[in-house]
C-alpha atoms as a PDB file:
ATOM      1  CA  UNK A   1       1.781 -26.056  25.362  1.00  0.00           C
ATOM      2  CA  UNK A   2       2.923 -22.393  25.622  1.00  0.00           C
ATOM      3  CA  UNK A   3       5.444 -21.346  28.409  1.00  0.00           C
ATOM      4  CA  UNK A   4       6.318 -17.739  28.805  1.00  0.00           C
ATOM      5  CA  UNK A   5       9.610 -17.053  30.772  1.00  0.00           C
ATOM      6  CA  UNK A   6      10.345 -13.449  32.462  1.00  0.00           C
ATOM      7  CA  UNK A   7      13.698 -12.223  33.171  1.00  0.00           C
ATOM      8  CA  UNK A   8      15.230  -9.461  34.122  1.00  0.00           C
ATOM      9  CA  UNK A   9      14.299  -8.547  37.563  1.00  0.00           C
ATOM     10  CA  UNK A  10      16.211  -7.591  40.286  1.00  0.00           C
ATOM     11  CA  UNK A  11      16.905  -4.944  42.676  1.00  0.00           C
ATOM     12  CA  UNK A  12      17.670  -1.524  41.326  1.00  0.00           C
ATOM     13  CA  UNK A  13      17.787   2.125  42.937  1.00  0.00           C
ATOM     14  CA  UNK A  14      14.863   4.544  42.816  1.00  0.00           C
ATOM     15  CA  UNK A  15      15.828   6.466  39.418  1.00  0.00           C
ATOM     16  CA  UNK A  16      17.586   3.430  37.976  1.00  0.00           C
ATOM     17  CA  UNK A  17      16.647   1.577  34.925  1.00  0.00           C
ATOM     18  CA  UNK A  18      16.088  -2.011  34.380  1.00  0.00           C
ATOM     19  CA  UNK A  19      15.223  -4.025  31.586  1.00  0.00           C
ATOM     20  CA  UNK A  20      12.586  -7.264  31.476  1.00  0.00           C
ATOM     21  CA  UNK A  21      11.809  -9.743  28.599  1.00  0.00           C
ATOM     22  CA  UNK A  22       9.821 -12.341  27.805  1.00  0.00           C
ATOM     23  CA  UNK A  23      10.110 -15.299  25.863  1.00  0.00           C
ATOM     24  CA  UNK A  24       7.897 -17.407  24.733  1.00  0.00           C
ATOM     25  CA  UNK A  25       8.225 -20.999  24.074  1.00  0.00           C
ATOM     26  CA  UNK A  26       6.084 -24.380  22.862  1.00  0.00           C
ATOM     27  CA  UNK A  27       3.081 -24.609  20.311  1.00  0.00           C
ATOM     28  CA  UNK A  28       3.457 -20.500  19.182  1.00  0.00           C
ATOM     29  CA  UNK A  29       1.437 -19.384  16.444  1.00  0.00           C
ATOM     30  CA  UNK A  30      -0.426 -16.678  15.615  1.00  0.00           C
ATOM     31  CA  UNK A  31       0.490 -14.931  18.575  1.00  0.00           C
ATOM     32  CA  UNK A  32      -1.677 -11.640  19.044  1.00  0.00           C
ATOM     33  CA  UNK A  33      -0.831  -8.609  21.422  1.00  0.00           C
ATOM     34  CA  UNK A  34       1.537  -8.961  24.017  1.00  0.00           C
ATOM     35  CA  UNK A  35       1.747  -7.177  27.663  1.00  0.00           C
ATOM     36  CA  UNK A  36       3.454  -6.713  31.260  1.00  0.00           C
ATOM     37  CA  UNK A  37       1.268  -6.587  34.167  1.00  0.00           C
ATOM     38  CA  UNK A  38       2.600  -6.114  37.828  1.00  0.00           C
ATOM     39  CA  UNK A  39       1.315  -6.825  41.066  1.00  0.00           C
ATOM     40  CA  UNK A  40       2.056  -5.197  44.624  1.00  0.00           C
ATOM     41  CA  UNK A  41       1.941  -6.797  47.770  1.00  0.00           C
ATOM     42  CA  UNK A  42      -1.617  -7.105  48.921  1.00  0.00           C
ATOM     43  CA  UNK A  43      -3.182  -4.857  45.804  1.00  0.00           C
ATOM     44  CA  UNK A  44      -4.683  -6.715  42.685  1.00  0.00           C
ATOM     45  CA  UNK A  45      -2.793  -7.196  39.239  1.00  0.00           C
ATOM     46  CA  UNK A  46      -2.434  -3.973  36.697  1.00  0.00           C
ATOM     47  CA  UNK A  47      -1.694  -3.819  33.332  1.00  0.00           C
ATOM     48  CA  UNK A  48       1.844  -1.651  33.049  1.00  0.00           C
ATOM     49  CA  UNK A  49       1.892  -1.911  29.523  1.00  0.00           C
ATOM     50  CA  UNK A  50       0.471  -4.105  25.943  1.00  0.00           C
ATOM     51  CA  UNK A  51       1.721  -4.303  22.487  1.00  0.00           C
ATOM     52  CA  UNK A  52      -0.276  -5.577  19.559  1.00  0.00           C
ATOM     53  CA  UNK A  53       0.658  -7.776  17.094  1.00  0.00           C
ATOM     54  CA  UNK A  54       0.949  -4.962  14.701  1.00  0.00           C
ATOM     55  CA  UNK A  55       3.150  -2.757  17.497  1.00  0.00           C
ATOM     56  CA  UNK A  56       0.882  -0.665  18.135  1.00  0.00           C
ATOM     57  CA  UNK A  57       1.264   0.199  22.157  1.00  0.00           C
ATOM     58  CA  UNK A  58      -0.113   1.392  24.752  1.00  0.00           C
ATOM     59  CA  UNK A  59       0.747   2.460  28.967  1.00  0.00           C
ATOM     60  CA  UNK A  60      -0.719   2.920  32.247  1.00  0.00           C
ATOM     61  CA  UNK A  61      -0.554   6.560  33.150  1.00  0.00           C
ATOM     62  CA  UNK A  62       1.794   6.232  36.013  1.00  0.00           C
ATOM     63  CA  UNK A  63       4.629   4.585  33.561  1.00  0.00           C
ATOM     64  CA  UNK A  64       4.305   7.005  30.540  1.00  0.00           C
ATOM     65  CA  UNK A  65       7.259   8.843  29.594  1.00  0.00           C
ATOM     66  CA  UNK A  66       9.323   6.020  31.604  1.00  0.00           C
ATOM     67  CA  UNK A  67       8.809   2.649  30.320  1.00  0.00           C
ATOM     68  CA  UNK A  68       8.716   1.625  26.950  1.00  0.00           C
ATOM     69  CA  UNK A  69       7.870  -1.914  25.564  1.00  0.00           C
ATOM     70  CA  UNK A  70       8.701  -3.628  22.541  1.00  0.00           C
ATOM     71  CA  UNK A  71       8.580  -7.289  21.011  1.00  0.00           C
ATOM     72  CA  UNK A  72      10.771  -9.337  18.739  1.00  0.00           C
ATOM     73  CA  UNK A  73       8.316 -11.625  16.567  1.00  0.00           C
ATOM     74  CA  UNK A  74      11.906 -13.786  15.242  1.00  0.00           C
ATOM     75  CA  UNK A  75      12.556 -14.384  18.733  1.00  0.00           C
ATOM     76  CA  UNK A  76       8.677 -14.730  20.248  1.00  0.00           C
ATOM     77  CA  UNK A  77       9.784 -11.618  23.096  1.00  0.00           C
ATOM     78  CA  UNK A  78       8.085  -8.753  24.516  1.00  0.00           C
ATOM     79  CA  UNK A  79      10.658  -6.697  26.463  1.00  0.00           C
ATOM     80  CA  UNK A  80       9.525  -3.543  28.757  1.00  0.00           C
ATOM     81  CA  UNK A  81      12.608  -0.739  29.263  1.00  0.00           C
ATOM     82  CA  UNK A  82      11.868   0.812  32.636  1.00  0.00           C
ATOM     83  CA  UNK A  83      13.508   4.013  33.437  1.00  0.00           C
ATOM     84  CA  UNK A  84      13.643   6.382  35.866  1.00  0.00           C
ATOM     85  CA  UNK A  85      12.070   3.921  38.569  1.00  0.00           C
ATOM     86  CA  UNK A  86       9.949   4.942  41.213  1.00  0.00           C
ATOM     87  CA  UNK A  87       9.398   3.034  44.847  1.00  0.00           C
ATOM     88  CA  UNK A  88       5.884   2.593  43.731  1.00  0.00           C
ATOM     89  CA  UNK A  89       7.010   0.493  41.093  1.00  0.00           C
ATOM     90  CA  UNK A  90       7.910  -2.242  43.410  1.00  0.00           C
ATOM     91  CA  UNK A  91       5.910  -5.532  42.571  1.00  0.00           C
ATOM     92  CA  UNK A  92       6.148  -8.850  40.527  1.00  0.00           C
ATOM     93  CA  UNK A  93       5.768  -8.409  36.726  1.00  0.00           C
ATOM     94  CA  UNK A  94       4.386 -10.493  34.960  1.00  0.00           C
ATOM     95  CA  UNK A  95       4.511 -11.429  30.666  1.00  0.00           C
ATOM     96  CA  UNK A  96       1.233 -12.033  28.797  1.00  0.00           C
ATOM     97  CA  UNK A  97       0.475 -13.248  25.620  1.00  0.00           C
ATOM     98  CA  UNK A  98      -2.621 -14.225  23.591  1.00  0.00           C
ATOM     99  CA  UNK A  99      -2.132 -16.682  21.147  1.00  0.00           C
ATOM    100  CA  UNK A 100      -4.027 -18.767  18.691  1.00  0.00           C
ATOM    101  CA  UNK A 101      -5.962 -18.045  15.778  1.00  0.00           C
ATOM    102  CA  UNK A 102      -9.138 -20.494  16.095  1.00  0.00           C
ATOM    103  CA  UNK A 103      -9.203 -21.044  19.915  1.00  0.00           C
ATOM    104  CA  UNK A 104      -6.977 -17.994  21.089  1.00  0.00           C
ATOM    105  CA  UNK A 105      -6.252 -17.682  24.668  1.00  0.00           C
ATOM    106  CA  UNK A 106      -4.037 -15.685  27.046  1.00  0.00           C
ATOM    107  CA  UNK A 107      -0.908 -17.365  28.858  1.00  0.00           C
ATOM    108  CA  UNK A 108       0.754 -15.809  31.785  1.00  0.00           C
ATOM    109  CA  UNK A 109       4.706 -16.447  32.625  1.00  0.00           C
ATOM    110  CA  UNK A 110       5.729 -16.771  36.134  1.00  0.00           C
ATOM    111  CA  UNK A 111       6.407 -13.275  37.181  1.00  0.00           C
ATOM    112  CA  UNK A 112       9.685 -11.710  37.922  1.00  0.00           C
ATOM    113  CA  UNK A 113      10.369  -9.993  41.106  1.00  0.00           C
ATOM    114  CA  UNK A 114      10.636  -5.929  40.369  1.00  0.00           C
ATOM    115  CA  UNK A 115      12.067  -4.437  43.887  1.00  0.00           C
ATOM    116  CA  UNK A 116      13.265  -0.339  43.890  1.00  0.00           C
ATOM    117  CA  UNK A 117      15.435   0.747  47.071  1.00  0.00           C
ATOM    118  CA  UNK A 118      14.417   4.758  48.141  1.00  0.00           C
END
């Protein structure tokens, strides 16, 4: 009922910048906070950064001062402005959203490749 979409990925240079968003699609209502996780090869999902549905936000240590997120409620997108990228940044990123007001749940998007060259 809900489809989230990344985009935005690619290959960039360590120091570069690249810029993700999300949009979300379907039955959308009441959608609550919004977030980017990322995943490494072999190490388990992290949360890289969440926005609430009143914009209030908030980062993993290692991306403060770098990344910035911010959503579009018109357009149902989270975007997540990542500068100064590090190797260690490498991983898939993925767009999460809760939504619903009665029976609220959290929907995941299909990740977006993140790689950094060094």
């Amino acid at each position: 009922q809900v489809q989230l979409v990344e985009s935005g990925g690619g290959l960039v240079q360590a120091g570069g910048s690249l810029r993700l968003s999300c949009s979300a699609s379907g039955s959308i209502f009441s959608v609550g906070s919004m977030a980017w996780y990322r995943q490494a090869p072999g190490k388990q999902r992290e949360l890289v950064a969440r926005i609430t549905s009143g914009g209030s936000m908030n980062y993993a240590d290692s991306v403060k001062g770098r990344f910035t997120i911010s959503r579009d409620n018109a357009k149902n997108t989270v975007y997540l402005q990542m500068n100064s990228l590090k190797a260690e940044d490498l991983g898939v990123y993925y767009c999460n959203a809760v939504v619903g007001r009665f029976t609220p749940r959290d929907y995941w998007g299909q990740g977006t490749q993140v790689t950094v060259s060094s």
